[in-house]
PDB file of N, CA and C in Angstrom:
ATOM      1  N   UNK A   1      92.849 131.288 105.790  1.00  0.00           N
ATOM      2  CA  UNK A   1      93.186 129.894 105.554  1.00  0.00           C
ATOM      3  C   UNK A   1      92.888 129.106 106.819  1.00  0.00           C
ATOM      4  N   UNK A   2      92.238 127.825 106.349  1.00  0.00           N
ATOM      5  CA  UNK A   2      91.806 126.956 107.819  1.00  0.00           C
ATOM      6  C   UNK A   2      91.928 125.766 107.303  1.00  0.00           C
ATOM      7  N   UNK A   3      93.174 125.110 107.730  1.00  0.00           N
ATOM      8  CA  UNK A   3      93.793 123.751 107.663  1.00  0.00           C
ATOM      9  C   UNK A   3      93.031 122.749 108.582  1.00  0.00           C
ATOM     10  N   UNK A   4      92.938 121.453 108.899  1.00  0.00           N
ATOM     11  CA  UNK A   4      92.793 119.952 109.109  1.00  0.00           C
ATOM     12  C   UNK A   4      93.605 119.114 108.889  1.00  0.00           C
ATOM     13  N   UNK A   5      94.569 118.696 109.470  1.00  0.00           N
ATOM     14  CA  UNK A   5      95.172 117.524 108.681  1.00  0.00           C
ATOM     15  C   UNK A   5      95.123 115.692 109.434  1.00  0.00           C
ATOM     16  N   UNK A   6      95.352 115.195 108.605  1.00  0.00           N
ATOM     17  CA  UNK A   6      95.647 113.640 109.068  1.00  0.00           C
ATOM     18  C   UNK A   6      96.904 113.098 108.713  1.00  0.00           C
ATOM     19  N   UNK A   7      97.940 114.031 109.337  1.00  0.00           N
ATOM     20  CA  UNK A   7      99.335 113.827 108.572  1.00  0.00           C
ATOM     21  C   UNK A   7      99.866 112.717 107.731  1.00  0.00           C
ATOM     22  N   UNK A   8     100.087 112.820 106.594  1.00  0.00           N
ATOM     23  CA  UNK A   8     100.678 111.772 105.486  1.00  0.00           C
ATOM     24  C   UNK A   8      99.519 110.902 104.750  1.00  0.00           C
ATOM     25  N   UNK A   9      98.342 111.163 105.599  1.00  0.00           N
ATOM     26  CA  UNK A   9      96.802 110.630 104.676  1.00  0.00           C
ATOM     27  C   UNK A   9      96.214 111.526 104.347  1.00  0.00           C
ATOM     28  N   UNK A  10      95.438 112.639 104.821  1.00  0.00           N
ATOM     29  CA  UNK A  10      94.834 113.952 104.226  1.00  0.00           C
ATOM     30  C   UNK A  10      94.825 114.910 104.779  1.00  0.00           C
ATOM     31  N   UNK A  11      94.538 116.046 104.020  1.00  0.00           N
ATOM     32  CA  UNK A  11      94.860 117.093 104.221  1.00  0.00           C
ATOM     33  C   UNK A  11      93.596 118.301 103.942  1.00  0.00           C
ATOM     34  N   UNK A  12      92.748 118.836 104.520  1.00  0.00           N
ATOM     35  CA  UNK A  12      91.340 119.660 104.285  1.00  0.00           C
ATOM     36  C   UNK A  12      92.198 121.035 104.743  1.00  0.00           C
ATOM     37  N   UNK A  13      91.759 121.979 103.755  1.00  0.00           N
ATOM     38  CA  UNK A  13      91.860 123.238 103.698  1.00  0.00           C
ATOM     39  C   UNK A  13      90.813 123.980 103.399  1.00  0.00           C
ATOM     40  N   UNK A  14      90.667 125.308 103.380  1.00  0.00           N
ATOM     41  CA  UNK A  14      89.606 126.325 103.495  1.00  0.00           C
ATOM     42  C   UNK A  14      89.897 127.515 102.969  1.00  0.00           C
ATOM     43  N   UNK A  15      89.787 128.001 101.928  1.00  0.00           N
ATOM     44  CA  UNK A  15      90.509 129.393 101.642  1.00  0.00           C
ATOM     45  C   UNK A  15      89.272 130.464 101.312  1.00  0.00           C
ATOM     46  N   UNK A  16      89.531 131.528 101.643  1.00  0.00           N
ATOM     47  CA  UNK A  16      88.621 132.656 100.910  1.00  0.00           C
ATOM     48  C   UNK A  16      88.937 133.385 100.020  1.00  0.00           C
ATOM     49  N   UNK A  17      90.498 132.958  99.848  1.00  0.00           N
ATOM     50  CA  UNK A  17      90.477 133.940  98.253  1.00  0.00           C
ATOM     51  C   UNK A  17      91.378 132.854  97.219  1.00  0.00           C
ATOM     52  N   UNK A  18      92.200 133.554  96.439  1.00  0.00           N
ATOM     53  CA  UNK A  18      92.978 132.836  95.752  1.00  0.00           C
ATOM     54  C   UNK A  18      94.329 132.497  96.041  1.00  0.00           C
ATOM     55  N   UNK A  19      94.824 132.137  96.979  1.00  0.00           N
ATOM     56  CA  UNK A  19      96.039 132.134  97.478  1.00  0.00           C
ATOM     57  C   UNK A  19      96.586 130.558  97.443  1.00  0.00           C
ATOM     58  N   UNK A  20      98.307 130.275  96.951  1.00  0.00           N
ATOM     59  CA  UNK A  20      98.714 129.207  96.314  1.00  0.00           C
ATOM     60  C   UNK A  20      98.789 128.142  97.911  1.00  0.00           C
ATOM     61  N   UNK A  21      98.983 127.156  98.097  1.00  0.00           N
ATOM     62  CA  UNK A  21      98.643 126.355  99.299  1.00  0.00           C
ATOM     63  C   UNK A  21     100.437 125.637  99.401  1.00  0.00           C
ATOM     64  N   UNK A  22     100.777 125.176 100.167  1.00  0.00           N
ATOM     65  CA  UNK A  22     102.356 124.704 100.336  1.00  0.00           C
ATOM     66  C   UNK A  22     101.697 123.683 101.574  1.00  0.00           C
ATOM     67  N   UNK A  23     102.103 122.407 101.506  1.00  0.00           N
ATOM     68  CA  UNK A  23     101.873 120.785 101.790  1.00  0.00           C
ATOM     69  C   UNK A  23     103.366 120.392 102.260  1.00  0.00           C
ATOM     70  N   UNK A  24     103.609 120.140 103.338  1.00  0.00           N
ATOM     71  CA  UNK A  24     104.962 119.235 103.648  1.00  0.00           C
ATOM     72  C   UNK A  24     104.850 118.098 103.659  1.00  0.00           C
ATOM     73  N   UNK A  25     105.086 117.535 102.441  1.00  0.00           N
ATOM     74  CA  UNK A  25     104.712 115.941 102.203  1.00  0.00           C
ATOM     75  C   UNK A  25     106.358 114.997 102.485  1.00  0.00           C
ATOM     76  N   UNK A  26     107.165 115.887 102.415  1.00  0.00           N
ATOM     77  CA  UNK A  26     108.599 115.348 102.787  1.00  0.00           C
ATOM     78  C   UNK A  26     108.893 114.256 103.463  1.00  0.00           C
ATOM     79  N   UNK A  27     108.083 113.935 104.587  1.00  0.00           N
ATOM     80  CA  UNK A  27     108.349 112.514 105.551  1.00  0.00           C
ATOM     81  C   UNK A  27     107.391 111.348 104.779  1.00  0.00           C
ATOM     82  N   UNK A  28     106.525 111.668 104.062  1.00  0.00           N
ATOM     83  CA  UNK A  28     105.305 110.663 103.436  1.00  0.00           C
ATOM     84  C   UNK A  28     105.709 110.792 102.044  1.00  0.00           C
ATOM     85  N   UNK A  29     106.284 109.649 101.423  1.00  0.00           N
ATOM     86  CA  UNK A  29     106.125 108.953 100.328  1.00  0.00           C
ATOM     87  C   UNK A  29     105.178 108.370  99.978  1.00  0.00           C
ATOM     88  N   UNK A  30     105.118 108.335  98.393  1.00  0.00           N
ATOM     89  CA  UNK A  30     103.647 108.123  97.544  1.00  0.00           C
ATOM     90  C   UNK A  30     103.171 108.984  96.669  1.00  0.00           C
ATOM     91  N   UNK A  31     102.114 108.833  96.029  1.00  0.00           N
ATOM     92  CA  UNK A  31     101.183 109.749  95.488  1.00  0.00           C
ATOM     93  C   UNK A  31      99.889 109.979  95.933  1.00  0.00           C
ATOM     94  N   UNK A  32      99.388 111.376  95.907  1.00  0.00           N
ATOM     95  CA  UNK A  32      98.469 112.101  96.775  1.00  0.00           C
ATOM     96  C   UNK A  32      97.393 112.282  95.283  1.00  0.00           C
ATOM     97  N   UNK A  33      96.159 112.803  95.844  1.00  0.00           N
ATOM     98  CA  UNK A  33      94.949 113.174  94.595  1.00  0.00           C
ATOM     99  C   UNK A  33      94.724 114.833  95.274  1.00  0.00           C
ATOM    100  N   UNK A  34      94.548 115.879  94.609  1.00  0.00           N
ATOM    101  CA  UNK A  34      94.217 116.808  94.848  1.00  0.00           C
ATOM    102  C   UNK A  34      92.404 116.966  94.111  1.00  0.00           C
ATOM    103  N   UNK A  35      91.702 117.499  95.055  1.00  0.00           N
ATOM    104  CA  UNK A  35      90.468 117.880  94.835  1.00  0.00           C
ATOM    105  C   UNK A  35      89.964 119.588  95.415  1.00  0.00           C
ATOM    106  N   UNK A  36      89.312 120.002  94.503  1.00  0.00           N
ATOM    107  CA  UNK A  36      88.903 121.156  94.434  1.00  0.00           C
ATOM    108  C   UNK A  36      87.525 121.513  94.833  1.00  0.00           C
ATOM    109  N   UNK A  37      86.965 121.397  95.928  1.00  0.00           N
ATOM    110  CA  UNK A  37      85.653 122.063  96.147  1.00  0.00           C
ATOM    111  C   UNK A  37      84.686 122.925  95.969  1.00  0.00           C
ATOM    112  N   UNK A  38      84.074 123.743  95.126  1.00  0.00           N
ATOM    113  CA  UNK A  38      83.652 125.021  95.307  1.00  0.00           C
ATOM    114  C   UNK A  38      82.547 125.192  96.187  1.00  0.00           C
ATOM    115  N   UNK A  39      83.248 126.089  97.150  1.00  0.00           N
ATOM    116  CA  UNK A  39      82.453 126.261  98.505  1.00  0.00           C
ATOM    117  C   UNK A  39      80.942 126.697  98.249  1.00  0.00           C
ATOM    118  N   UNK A  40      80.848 127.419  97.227  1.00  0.00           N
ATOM    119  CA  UNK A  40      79.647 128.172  97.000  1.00  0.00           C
ATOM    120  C   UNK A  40      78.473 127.148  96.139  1.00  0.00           C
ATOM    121  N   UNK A  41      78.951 126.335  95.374  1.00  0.00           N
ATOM    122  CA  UNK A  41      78.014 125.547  94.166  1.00  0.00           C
ATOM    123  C   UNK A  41      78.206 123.845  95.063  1.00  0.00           C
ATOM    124  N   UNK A  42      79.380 123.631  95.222  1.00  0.00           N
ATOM    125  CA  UNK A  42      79.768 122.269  95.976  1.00  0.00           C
ATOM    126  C   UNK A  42      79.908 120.945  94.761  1.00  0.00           C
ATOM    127  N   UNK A  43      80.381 121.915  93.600  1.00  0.00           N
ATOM    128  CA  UNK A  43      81.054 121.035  92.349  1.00  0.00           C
ATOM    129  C   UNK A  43      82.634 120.989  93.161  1.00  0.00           C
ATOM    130  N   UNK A  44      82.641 119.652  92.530  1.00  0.00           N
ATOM    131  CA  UNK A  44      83.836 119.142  92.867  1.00  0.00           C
ATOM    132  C   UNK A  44      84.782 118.958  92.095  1.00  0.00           C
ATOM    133  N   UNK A  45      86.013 119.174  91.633  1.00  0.00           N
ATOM    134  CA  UNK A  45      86.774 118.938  90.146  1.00  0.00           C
ATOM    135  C   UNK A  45      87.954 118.430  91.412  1.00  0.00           C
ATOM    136  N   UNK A  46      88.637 117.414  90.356  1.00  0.00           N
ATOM    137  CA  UNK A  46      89.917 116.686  90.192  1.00  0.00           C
ATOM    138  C   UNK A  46      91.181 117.464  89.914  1.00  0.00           C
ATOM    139  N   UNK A  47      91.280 117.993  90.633  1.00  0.00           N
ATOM    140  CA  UNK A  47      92.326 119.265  89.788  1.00  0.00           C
ATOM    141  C   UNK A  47      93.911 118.574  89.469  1.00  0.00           C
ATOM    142  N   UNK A  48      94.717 117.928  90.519  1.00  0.00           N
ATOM    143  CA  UNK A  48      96.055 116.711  90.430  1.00  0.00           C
ATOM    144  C   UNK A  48      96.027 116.034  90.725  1.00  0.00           C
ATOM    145  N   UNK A  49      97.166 115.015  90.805  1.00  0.00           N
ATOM    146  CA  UNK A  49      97.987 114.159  91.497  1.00  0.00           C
ATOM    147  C   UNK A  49      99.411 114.781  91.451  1.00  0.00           C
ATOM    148  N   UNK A  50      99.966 114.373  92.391  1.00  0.00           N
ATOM    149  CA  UNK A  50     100.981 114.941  93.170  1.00  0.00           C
ATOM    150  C   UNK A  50     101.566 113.955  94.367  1.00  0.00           C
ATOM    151  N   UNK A  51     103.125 114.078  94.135  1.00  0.00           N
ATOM    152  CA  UNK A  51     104.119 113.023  95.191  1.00  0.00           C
ATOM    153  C   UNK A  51     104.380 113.333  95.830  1.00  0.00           C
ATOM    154  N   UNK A  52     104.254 112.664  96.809  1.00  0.00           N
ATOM    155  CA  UNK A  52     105.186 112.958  98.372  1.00  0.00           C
ATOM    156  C   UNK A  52     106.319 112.903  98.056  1.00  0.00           C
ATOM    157  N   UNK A  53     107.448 113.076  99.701  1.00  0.00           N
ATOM    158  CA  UNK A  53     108.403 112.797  99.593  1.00  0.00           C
ATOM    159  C   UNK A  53     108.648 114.568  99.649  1.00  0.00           C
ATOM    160  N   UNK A  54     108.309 115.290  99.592  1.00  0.00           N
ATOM    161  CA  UNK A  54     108.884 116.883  99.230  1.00  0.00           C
ATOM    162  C   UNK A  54     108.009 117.701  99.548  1.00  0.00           C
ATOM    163  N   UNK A  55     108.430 119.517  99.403  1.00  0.00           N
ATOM    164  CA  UNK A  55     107.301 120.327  99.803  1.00  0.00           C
ATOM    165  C   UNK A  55     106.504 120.190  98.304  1.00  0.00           C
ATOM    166  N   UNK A  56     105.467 120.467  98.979  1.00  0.00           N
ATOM    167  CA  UNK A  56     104.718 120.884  97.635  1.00  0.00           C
ATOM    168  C   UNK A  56     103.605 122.015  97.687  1.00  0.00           C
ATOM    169  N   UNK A  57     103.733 123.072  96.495  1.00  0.00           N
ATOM    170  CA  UNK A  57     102.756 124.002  96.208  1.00  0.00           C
ATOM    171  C   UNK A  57     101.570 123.637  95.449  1.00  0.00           C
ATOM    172  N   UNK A  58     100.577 124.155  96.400  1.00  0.00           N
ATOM    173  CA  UNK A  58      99.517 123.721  94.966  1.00  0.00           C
ATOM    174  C   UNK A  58      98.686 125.083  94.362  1.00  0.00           C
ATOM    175  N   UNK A  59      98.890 125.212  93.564  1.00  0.00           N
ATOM    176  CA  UNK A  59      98.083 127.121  92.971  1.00  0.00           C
ATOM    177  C   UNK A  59      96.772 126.441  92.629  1.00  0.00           C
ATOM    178  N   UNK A  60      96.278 127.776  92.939  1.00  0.00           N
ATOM    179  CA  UNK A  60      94.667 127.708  93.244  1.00  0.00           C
ATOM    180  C   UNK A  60      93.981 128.574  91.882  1.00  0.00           C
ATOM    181  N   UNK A  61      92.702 127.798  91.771  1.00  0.00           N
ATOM    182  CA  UNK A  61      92.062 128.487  91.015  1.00  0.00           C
ATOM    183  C   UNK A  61      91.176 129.826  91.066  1.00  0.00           C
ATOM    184  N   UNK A  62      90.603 130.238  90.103  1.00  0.00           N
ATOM    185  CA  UNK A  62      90.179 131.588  90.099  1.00  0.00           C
ATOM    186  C   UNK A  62      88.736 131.660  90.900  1.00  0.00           C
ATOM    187  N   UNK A  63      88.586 130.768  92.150  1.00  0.00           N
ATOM    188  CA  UNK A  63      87.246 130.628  92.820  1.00  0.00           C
ATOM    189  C   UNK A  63      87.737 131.318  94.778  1.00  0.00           C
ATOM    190  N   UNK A  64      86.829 132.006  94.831  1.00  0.00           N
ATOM    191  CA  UNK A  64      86.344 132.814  95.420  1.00  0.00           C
ATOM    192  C   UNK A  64      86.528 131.888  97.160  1.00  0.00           C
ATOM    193  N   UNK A  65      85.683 131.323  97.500  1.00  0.00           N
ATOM    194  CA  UNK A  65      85.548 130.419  98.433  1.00  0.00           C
ATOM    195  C   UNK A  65      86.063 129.488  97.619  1.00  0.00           C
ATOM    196  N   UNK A  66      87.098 128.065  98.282  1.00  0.00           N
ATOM    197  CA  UNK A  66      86.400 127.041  98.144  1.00  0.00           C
ATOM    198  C   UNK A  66      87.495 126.041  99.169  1.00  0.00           C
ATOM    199  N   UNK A  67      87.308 124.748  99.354  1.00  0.00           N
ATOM    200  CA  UNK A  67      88.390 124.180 100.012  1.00  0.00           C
ATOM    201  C   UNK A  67      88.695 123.183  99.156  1.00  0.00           C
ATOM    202  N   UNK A  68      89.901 122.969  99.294  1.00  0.00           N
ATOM    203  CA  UNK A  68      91.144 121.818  99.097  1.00  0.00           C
ATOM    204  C   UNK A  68      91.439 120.693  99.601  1.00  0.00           C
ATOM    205  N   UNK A  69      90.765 119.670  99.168  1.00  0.00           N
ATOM    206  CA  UNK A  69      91.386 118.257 100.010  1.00  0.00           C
ATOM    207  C   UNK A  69      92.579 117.349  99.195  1.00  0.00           C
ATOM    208  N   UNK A  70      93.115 117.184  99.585  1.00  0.00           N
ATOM    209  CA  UNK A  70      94.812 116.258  99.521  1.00  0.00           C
ATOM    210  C   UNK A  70      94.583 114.829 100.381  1.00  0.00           C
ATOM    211  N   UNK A  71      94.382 114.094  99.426  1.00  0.00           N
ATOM    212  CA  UNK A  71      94.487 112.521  99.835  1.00  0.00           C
ATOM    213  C   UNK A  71      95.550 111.170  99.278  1.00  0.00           C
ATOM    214  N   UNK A  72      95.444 111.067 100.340  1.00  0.00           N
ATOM    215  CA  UNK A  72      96.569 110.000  99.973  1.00  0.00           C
ATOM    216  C   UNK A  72      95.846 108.648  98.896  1.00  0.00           C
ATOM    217  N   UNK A  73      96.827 108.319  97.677  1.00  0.00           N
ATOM    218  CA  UNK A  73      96.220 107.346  97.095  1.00  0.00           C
ATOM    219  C   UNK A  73      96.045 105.750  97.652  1.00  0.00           C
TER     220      UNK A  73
END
């Protein structure tokens, strides 16, 4: 796992396998957009939205490589 962040605006992650992601959005209120990268093809899917204000998990899909960006709306 290889994080980036811009605390309470975005958030870039990096994973190599399938493992669920946990976000401390607790001090930042709002709603966030979750996007799904696939590292290997570089399709991009919309996977949530999701609120601050709390921790949050995000489970990952069944892709191999790919990274995770979390933006603030």
């Amino acid at each position: 796992l290889w994080k980036l962040e811009n605390k309470g605006k975005s958030y870039l992650f990096y994973l190599k396998n399938n493992q669920d992601i946990s976000v401390d959005l607790s001090n930042y209120k709002g709603d966030f957009e979750v996007y799904t990268i696939n590292a290997t093809t570089g399709n991009i899917t919309k996977k949530a939205n999701i609120s601050g204000g709390k921790q949050v998990t995000i489970p990952q899909a069944e892709i191999k490589e790919k990274v995770l960006f979390v933006v603030k709306k």
